[in-house]
Protein backbone atom coordinates (compact mmCIF):
# COMPACT_ATOMS: atom_id res chain seq x y z
CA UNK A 1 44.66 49.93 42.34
CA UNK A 2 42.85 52.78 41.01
CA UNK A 3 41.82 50.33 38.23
CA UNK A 4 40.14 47.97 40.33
CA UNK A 5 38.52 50.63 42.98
CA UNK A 6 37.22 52.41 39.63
CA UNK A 7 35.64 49.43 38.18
CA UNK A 8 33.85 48.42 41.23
CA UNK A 9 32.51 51.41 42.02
CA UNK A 10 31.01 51.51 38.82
CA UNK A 11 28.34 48.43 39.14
CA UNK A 12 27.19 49.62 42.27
CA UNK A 13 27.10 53.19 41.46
CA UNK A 14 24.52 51.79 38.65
CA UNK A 15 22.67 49.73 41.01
CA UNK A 16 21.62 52.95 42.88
CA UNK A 17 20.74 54.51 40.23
CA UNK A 18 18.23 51.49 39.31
CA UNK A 19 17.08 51.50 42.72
CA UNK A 20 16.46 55.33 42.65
CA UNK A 21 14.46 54.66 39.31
CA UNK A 22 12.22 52.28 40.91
CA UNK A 23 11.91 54.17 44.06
CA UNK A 24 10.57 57.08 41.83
CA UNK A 25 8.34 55.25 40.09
CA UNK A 26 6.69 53.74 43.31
CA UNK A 27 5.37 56.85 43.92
CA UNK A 28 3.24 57.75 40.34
CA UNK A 29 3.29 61.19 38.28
CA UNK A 30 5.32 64.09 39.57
CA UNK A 31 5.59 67.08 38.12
CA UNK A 32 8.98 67.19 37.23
CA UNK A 33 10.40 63.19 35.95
CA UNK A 34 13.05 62.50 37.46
CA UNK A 35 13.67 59.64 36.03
CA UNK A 36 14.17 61.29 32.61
CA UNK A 37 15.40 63.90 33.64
CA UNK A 38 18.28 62.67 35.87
CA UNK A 39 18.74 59.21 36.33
CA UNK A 40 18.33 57.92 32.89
CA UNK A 41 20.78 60.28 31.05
CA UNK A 42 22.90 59.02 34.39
CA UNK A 43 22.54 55.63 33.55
CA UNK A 44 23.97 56.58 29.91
CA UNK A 45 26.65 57.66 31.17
CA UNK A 46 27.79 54.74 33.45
CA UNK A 47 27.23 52.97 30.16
CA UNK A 48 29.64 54.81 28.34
CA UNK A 49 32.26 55.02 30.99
CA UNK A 50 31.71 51.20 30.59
CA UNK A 51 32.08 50.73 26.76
CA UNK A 52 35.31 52.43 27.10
CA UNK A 53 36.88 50.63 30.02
CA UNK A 54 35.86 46.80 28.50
CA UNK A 55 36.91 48.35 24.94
CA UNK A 56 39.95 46.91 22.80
CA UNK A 57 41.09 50.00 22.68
CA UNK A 58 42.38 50.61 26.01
CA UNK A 59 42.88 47.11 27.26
CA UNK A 60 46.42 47.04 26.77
CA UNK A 61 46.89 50.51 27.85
CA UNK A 62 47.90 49.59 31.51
CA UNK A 63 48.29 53.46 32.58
CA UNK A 64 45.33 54.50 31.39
CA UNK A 65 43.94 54.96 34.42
CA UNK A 66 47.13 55.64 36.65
CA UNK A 67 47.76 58.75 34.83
CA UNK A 68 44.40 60.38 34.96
CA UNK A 69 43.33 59.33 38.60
CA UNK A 70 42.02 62.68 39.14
CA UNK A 71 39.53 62.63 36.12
CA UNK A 72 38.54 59.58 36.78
CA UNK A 73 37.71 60.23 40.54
CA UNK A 74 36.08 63.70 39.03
CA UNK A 75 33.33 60.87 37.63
CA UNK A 76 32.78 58.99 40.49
CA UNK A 77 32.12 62.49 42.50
CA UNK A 78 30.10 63.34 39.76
CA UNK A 79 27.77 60.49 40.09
CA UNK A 80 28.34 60.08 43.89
CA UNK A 81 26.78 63.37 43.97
CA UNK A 82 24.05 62.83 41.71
CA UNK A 83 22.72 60.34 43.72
CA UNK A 84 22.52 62.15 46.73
CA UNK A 85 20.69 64.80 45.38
CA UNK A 86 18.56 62.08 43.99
CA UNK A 87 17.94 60.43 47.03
CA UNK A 88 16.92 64.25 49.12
CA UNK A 89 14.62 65.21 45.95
CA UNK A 90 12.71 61.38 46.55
CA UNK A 91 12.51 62.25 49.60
CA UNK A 92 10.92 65.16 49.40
CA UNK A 93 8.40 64.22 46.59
CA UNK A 94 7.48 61.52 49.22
CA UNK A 95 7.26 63.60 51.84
CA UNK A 96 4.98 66.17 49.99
CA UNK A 97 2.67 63.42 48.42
CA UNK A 98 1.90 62.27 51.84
CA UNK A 99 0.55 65.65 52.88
């Protein structure tokens, strides 16, 4: 179960983050890019967590995922979290561009 909740978390987890890059980019040069900053090395790491989940080397490691639910769940906070500091800091650079 963890397996499956895991994997589709991931894809949609990613999808924010692609939203949240175009969202930034909607609104021209900031100060601080965000986009390089955050989401990109964010988007690396989805990748990764990706490569290693579709890799040879743990596809017929059934447990792999059973036995380390609370890492695992420690990266989907992580990124969970990300993204909703990600969404209040767009918010904010849109809210002080319109001013």
């Amino acid at each position: 179960m963890v397996d499956r909740v895991y994997k589709e978390q991931l894809p949609r987890l990613r999808n924010d983050l692609e939203k949240l890059k175009e969202s930034f980019s909607s609104l021209g040069p900031l100060r601080t890019d965000w986009t390089k900053l955050r989401i990109e090395p964010l988007l690396r790491h989805l990748d990764s967590l990706d490569q290693l989940l579709n890799s040879e080397e743990f596809s017929r490691e059934s447990s792999r995922l059973t036995k380390g639910v609370r890492l695992f769940h420690s990266d989907l906070v992580y990124l969970r979290e990300n993204i909703k500091g990600l969404e209040k800091v767009f918010l904010s650079e849109k809210k002080s561009l319109k001013k």
